[in-house]
C-alpha atoms as a PDB file:
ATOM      1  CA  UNK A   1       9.602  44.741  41.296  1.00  0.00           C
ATOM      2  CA  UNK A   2      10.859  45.645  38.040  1.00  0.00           C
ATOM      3  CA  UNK A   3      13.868  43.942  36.309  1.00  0.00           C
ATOM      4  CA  UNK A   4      16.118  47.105  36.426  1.00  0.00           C
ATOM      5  CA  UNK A   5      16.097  46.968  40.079  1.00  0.00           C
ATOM      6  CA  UNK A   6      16.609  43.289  40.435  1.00  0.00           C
ATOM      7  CA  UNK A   7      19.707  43.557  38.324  1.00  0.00           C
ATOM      8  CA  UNK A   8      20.922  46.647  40.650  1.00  0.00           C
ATOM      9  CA  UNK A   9      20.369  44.483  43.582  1.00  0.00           C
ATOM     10  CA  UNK A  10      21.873  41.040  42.265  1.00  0.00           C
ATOM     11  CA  UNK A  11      24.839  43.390  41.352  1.00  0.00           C
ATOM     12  CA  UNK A  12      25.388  44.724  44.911  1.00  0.00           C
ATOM     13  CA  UNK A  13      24.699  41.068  46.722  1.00  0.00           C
ATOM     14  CA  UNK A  14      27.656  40.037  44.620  1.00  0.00           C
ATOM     15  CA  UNK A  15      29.501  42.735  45.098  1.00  0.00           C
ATOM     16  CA  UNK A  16      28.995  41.996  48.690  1.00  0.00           C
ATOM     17  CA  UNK A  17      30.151  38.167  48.118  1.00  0.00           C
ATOM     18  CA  UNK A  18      33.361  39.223  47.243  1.00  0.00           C
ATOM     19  CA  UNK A  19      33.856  42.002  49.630  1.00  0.00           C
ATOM     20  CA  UNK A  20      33.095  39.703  52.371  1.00  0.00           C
ATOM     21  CA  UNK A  21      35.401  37.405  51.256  1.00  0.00           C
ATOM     22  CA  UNK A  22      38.209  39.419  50.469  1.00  0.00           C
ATOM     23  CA  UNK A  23      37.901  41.519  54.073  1.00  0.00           C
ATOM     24  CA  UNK A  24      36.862  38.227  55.816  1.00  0.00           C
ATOM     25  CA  UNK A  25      40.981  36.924  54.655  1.00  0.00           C
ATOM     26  CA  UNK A  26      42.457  40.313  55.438  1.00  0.00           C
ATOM     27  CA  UNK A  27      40.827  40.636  59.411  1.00  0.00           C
ATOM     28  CA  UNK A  28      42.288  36.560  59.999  1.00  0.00           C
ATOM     29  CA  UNK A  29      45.432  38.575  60.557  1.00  0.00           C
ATOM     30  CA  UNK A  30      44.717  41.976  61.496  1.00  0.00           C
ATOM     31  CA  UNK A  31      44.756  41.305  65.388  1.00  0.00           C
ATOM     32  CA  UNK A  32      48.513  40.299  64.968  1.00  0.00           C
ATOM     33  CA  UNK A  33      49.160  43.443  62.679  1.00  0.00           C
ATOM     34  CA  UNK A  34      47.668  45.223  64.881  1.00  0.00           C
ATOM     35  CA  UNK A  35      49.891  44.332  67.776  1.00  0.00           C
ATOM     36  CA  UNK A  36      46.964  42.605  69.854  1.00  0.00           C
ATOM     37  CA  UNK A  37      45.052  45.243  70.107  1.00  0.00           C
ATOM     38  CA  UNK A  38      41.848  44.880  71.889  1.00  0.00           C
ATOM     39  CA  UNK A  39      39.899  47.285  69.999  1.00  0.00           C
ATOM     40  CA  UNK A  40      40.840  45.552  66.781  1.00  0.00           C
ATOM     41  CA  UNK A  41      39.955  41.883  68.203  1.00  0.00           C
ATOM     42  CA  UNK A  42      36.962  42.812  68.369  1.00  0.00           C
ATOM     43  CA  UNK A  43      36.432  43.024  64.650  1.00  0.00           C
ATOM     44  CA  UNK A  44      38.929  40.409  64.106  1.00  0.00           C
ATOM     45  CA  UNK A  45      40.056  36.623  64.862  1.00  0.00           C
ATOM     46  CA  UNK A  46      42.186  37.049  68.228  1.00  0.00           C
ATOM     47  CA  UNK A  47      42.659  33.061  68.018  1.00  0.00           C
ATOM     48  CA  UNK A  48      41.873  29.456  65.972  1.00  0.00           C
ATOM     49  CA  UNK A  49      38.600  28.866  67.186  1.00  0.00           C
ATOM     50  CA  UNK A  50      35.427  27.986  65.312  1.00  0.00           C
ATOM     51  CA  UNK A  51      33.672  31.338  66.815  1.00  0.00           C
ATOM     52  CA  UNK A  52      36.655  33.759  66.415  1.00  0.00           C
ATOM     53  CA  UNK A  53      36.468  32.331  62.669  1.00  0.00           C
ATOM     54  CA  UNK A  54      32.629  33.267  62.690  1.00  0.00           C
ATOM     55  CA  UNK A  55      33.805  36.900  62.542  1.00  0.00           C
ATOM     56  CA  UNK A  56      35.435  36.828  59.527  1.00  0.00           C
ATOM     57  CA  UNK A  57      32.171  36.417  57.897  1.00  0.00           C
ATOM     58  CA  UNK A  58      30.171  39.149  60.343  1.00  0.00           C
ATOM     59  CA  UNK A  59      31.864  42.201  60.230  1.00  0.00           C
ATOM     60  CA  UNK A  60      32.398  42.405  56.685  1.00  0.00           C
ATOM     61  CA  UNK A  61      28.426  41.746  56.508  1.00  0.00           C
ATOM     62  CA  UNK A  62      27.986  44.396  58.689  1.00  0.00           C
ATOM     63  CA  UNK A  63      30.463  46.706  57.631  1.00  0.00           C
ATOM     64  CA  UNK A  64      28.645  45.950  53.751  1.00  0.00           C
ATOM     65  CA  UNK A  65      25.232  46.443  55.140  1.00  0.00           C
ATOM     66  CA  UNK A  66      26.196  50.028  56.044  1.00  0.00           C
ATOM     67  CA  UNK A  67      27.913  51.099  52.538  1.00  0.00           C
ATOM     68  CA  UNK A  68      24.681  48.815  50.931  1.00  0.00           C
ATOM     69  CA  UNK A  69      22.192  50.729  52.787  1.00  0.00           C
ATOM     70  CA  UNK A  70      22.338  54.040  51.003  1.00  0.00           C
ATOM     71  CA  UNK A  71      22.466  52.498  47.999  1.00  0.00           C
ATOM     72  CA  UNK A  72      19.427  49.978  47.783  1.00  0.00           C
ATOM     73  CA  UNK A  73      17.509  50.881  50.507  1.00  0.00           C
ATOM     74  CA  UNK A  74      14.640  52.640  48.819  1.00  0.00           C
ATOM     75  CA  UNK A  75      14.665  49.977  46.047  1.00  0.00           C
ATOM     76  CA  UNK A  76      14.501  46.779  47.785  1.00  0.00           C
ATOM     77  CA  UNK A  77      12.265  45.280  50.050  1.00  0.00           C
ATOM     78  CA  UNK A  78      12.546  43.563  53.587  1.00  0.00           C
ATOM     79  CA  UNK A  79      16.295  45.237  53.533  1.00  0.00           C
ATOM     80  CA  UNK A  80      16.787  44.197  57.275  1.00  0.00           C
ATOM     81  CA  UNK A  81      15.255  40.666  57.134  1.00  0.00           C
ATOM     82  CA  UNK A  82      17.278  40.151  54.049  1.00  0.00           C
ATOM     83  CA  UNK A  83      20.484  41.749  55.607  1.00  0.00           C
ATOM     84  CA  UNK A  84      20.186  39.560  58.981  1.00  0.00           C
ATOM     85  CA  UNK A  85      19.482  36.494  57.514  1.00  0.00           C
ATOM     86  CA  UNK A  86      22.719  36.969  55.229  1.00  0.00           C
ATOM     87  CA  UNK A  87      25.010  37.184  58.467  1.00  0.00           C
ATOM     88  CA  UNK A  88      23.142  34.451  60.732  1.00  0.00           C
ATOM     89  CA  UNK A  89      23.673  32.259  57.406  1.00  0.00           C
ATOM     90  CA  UNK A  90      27.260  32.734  57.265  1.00  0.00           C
ATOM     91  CA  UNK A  91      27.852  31.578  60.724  1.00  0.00           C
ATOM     92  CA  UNK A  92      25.814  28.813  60.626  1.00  0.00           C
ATOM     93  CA  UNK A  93      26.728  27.386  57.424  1.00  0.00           C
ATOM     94  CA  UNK A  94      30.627  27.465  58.538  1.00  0.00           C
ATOM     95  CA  UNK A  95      30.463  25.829  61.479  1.00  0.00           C
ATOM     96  CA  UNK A  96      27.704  22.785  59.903  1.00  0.00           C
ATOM     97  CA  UNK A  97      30.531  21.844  57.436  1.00  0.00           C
ATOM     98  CA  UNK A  98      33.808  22.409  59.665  1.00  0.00           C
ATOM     99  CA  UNK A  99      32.133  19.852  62.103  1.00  0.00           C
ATOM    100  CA  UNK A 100      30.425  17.478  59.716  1.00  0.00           C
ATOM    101  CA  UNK A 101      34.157  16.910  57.518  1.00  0.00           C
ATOM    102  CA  UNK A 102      36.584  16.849  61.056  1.00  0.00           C
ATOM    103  CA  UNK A 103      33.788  14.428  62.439  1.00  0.00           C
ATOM    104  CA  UNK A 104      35.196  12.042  59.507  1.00  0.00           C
ATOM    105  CA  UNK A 105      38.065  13.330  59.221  1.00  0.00           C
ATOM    106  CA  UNK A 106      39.496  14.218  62.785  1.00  0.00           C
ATOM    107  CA  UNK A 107      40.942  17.245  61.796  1.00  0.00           C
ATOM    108  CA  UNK A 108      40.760  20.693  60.168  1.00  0.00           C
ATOM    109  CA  UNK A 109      41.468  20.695  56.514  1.00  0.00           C
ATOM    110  CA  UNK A 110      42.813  24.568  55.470  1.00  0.00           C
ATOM    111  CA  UNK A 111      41.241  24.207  52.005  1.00  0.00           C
ATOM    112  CA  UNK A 112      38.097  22.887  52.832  1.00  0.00           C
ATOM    113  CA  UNK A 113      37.763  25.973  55.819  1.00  0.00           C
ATOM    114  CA  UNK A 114      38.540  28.113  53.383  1.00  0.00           C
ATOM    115  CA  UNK A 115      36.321  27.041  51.083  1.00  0.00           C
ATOM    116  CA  UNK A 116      33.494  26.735  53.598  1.00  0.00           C
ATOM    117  CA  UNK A 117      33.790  30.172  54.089  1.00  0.00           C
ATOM    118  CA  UNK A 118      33.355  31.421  50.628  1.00  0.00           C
ATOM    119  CA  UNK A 119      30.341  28.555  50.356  1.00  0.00           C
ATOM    120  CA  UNK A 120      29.052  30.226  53.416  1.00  0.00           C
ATOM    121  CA  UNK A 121      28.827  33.938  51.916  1.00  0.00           C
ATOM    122  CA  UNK A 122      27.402  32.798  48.659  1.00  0.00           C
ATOM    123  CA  UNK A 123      24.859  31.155  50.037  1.00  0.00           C
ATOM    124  CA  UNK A 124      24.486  34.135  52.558  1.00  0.00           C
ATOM    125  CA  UNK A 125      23.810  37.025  49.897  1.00  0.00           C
ATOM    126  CA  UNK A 126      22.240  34.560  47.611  1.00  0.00           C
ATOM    127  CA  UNK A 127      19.227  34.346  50.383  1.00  0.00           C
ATOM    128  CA  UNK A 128      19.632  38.397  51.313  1.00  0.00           C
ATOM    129  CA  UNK A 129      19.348  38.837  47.506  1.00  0.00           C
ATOM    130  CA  UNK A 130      15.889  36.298  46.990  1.00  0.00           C
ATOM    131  CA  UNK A 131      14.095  38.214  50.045  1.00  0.00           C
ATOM    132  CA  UNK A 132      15.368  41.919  49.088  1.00  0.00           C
ATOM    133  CA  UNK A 133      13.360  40.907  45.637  1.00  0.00           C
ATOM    134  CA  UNK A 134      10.458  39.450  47.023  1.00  0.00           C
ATOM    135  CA  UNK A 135       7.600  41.085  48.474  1.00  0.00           C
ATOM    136  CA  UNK A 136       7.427  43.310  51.238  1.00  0.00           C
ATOM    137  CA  UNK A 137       6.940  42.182  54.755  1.00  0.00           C
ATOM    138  CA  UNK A 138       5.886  43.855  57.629  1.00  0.00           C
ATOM    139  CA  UNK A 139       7.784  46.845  59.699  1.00  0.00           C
ATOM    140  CA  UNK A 140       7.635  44.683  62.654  1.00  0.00           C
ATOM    141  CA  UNK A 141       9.198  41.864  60.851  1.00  0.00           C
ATOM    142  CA  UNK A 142      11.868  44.240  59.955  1.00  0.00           C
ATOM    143  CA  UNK A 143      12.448  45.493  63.325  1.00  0.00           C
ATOM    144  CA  UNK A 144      12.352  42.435  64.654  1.00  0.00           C
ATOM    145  CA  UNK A 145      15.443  41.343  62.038  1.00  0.00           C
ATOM    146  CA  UNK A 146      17.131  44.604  63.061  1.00  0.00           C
ATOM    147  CA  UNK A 147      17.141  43.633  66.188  1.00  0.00           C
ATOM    148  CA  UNK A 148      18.494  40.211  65.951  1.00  0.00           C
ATOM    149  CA  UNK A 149      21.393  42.052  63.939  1.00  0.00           C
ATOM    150  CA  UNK A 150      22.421  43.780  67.012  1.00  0.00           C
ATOM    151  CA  UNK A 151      21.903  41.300  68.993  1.00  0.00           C
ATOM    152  CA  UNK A 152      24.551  39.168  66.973  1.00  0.00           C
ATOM    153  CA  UNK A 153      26.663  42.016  66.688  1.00  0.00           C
ATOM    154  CA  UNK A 154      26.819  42.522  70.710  1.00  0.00           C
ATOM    155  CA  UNK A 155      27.459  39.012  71.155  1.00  0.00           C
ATOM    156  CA  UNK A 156      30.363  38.989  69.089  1.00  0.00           C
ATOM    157  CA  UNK A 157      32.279  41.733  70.684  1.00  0.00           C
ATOM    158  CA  UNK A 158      31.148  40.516  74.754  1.00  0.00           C
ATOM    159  CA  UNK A 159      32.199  36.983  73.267  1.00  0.00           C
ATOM    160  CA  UNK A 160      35.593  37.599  72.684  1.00  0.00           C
ATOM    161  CA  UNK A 161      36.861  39.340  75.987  1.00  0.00           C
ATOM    162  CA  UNK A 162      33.936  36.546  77.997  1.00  0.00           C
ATOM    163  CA  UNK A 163      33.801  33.530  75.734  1.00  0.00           C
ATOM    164  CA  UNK A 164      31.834  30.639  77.421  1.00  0.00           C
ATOM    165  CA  UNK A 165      34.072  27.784  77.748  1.00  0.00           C
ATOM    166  CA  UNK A 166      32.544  25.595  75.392  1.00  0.00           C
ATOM    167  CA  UNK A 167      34.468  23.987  72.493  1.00  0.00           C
ATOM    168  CA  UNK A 168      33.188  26.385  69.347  1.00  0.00           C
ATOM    169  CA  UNK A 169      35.013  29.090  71.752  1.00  0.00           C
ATOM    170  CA  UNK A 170      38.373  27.256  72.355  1.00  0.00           C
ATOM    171  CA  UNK A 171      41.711  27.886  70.880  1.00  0.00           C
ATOM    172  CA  UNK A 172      42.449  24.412  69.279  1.00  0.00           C
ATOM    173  CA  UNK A 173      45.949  25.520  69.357  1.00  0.00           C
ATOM    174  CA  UNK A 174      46.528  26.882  72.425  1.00  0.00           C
ATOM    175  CA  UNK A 175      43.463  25.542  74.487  1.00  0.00           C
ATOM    176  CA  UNK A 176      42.638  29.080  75.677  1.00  0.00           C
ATOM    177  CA  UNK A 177      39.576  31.106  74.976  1.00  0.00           C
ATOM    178  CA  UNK A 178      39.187  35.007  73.293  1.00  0.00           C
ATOM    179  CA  UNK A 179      41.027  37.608  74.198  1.00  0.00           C
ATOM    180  CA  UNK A 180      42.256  36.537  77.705  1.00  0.00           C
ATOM    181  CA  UNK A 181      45.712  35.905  77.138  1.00  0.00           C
ATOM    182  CA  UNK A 182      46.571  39.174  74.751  1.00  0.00           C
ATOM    183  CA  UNK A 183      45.370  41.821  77.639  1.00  0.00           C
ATOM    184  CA  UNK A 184      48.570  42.221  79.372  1.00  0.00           C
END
Protein backbone atom coordinates (compact mmCIF):
# COMPACT_ATOMS: atom_id res chain seq x y z
CA UNK A 1 0.00 0.00 0.00
CA UNK A 2 1.55 3.16 -0.80
CA UNK A 3 2.28 5.95 1.77
CA UNK A 4 -0.23 8.47 0.21
CA UNK A 5 -2.99 6.21 1.04
CA UNK A 6 -1.86 5.32 4.49
CA UNK A 7 -1.75 8.98 5.36
CA UNK A 8 -5.47 9.37 3.79
CA UNK A 9 -6.53 6.58 5.95
CA UNK A 10 -4.67 7.50 9.34
CA UNK A 11 -6.34 10.93 8.62
CA UNK A 12 -9.94 9.59 8.46
CA UNK A 13 -9.41 6.93 11.59
CA UNK A 14 -8.66 10.10 13.49
CA UNK A 15 -11.06 11.97 12.20
CA UNK A 16 -13.29 9.22 13.30
CA UNK A 17 -11.67 9.32 17.00
CA UNK A 18 -12.91 12.54 17.50
CA UNK A 19 -16.22 12.27 15.86
CA UNK A 20 -16.97 9.40 17.99
CA UNK A 21 -16.14 11.12 20.84
CA UNK A 22 -17.69 14.27 20.35
CA UNK A 23 -21.27 12.48 19.14
CA UNK A 24 -20.69 9.71 21.77
CA UNK A 25 -21.08 13.10 24.66
CA UNK A 26 -23.86 14.71 22.67
CA UNK A 27 -26.33 11.19 22.39
CA UNK A 28 -25.64 10.76 26.68
CA UNK A 29 -28.39 13.34 26.62
CA UNK A 30 -30.30 13.23 23.57
CA UNK A 31 -33.03 10.72 24.94
CA UNK A 32 -33.96 13.48 27.55
CA UNK A 33 -33.88 16.25 24.74
CA UNK A 34 -35.70 14.32 22.94
CA UNK A 35 -38.55 13.98 25.36
CA UNK A 36 -38.06 10.05 25.81
CA UNK A 37 -38.56 9.24 22.68
CA UNK A 38 -38.33 5.67 21.78
CA UNK A 39 -37.05 6.05 18.41
CA UNK A 40 -34.22 8.19 19.70
CA UNK A 41 -33.29 5.62 22.66
CA UNK A 42 -32.48 3.55 20.44
CA UNK A 43 -29.45 5.46 19.26
CA UNK A 44 -29.01 6.89 22.59
CA UNK A 45 -28.42 6.19 26.51
CA UNK A 46 -32.18 5.87 27.86
CA UNK A 47 -30.46 5.20 31.44
CA UNK A 48 -26.93 4.81 33.70
CA UNK A 49 -26.12 1.47 32.84
CA UNK A 50 -22.84 -0.02 31.66
CA UNK A 51 -24.70 -1.27 28.26
CA UNK A 52 -26.81 1.89 27.58
CA UNK A 53 -23.20 3.59 27.96
CA UNK A 54 -21.89 0.99 25.29
CA UNK A 55 -23.92 3.00 22.75
CA UNK A 56 -22.29 6.01 23.00
CA UNK A 57 -19.37 4.44 21.43
CA UNK A 58 -21.57 2.26 18.62
CA UNK A 59 -23.60 4.47 16.84
CA UNK A 60 -21.19 7.06 16.22
CA UNK A 61 -18.96 4.02 14.80
CA UNK A 62 -21.63 3.14 12.77
CA UNK A 63 -22.95 6.29 11.81
CA UNK A 64 -18.79 7.05 10.78
CA UNK A 65 -18.54 3.81 8.97
CA UNK A 66 -21.27 5.02 6.58
CA UNK A 67 -19.81 8.72 5.81
CA UNK A 68 -16.09 6.62 5.85
CA UNK A 69 -17.25 4.20 3.38
CA UNK A 70 -17.40 6.33 0.28
CA UNK A 71 -14.45 7.79 1.05
CA UNK A 72 -11.79 4.93 1.66
CA UNK A 73 -13.43 2.12 0.50
CA UNK A 74 -11.60 1.51 -2.74
CA UNK A 75 -8.29 2.42 -1.02
CA UNK A 76 -8.14 0.34 1.96
CA UNK A 77 -8.22 -3.12 2.60
CA UNK A 78 -10.32 -5.54 4.90
CA UNK A 79 -12.72 -2.23 5.30
CA UNK A 80 -15.37 -4.41 7.17
CA UNK A 81 -13.01 -6.48 9.39
CA UNK A 82 -11.31 -3.27 10.20
CA UNK A 83 -14.67 -1.36 10.73
CA UNK A 84 -16.18 -4.24 13.11
CA UNK A 85 -13.36 -4.77 15.08
CA UNK A 86 -13.27 -0.84 15.80
CA UNK A 87 -16.91 -1.02 17.39
CA UNK A 88 -16.60 -4.56 19.25
CA UNK A 89 -13.30 -2.80 20.70
CA UNK A 90 -15.03 0.10 22.03
CA UNK A 91 -17.46 -1.87 23.99
CA UNK A 92 -15.23 -4.13 25.32
CA UNK A 93 -12.54 -1.93 26.34
CA UNK A 94 -15.20 0.32 28.40
CA UNK A 95 -16.68 -2.04 30.30
CA UNK A 96 -12.86 -4.02 31.22
CA UNK A 97 -11.81 -0.70 32.90
CA UNK A 98 -15.27 0.56 34.47
CA UNK A 99 -15.27 -2.89 36.31
CA UNK A 100 -11.59 -3.41 37.02
CA UNK A 101 -11.33 0.53 38.88
CA UNK A 102 -15.14 0.19 40.83
CA UNK A 103 -13.87 -3.42 41.79
CA UNK A 104 -11.18 -1.30 43.92
CA UNK A 105 -12.83 1.39 44.18
CA UNK A 106 -16.63 0.56 44.84
CA UNK A 107 -17.86 3.11 42.78
CA UNK A 108 -18.05 4.94 39.43
CA UNK A 109 -15.54 7.67 39.05
CA UNK A 110 -17.06 10.42 36.21
CA UNK A 111 -13.51 11.22 35.06
CA UNK A 112 -12.14 8.00 34.80
CA UNK A 113 -15.67 6.85 32.62
CA UNK A 114 -15.08 9.51 30.69
CA UNK A 115 -11.82 8.93 30.06
CA UNK A 116 -12.35 5.22 29.44
CA UNK A 117 -14.39 6.14 26.76
CA UNK A 118 -12.07 8.25 24.80
CA UNK A 119 -9.22 5.35 25.70
CA UNK A 120 -11.75 3.03 24.26
CA UNK A 121 -12.13 4.83 20.70
CA UNK A 122 -8.46 5.40 20.32
CA UNK A 123 -7.65 2.20 20.75
CA UNK A 124 -10.75 1.27 18.54
CA UNK A 125 -9.67 3.19 15.22
CA UNK A 126 -6.09 2.69 16.09
CA UNK A 127 -6.78 -1.29 15.35
CA UNK A 128 -9.48 -0.38 12.30
CA UNK A 129 -6.60 1.83 11.02
CA UNK A 130 -3.51 -1.17 11.38
CA UNK A 131 -5.91 -3.79 9.49
CA UNK A 132 -7.39 -1.20 6.78
CA UNK A 133 -3.36 -0.91 5.96
CA UNK A 134 -2.47 -4.33 6.05
CA UNK A 135 -3.03 -6.86 3.56
CA UNK A 136 -6.07 -8.01 2.14
CA UNK A 137 -8.07 -10.81 3.56
CA UNK A 138 -10.56 -12.85 2.20
CA UNK A 139 -14.35 -11.82 1.00
CA UNK A 140 -15.61 -14.33 3.36
CA UNK A 141 -13.67 -12.89 6.15
CA UNK A 142 -15.24 -9.68 5.27
CA UNK A 143 -18.66 -10.91 5.16
CA UNK A 144 -18.29 -12.66 7.97
CA UNK A 145 -17.18 -9.10 9.89
CA UNK A 146 -20.19 -7.52 8.15
CA UNK A 147 -22.18 -9.67 9.61
CA UNK A 148 -21.09 -9.50 13.13
CA UNK A 149 -21.66 -5.60 12.58
CA UNK A 150 -25.27 -6.19 12.23
CA UNK A 151 -25.47 -8.48 14.48
CA UNK A 152 -24.16 -5.91 17.18
CA UNK A 153 -26.16 -3.34 15.74
CA UNK A 154 -29.57 -5.50 16.19
CA UNK A 155 -28.64 -6.30 19.57
CA UNK A 156 -28.35 -2.90 20.60
CA UNK A 157 -31.67 -1.64 19.53
CA UNK A 158 -33.77 -5.28 20.82
CA UNK A 159 -31.53 -4.62 24.04
CA UNK A 160 -32.88 -1.56 25.06
CA UNK A 161 -36.79 -2.10 24.86
CA UNK A 162 -35.78 -6.30 26.20
CA UNK A 163 -32.63 -5.90 28.24
CA UNK A 164 -31.76 -9.22 30.07
CA UNK A 165 -31.76 -8.57 33.66
CA UNK A 166 -28.28 -8.92 34.30
CA UNK A 167 -26.19 -6.21 36.02
CA UNK A 168 -24.24 -4.58 32.73
CA UNK A 169 -28.13 -3.89 31.81
CA UNK A 170 -29.30 -2.27 35.13
CA UNK A 171 -29.95 1.28 35.94
CA UNK A 172 -27.51 1.80 38.93
CA UNK A 173 -29.65 4.68 39.71
CA UNK A 174 -32.89 3.66 39.46
CA UNK A 175 -32.50 -0.26 39.50
CA UNK A 176 -34.61 -0.57 36.34
CA UNK A 177 -33.58 -1.84 32.98
CA UNK A 178 -33.83 0.00 29.14
CA UNK A 179 -36.52 1.58 28.01
CA UNK A 180 -39.32 0.08 30.22
CA UNK A 181 -40.16 2.81 32.34
CA UNK A 182 -40.15 5.83 29.51
CA UNK A 183 -43.02 3.96 27.25
CA UNK A 184 -45.98 5.42 28.82
Amino acid sequence: MAVLQKKTILRYELAGMLFIILLGGVLHFTFEWSGYNPVVGMFSAVNESVWEHLKLGFWPALLYIIIEYRFIKKNANNFFLAKTVAPYTIIAVIPAIFYSYTSKTGESIFMIDILSFIIAVIIGQYLSYRILIHKPTSKQREKVALAALLILMFTFIVFTFYPPHLPPFQDPISGDYGIIKYAH
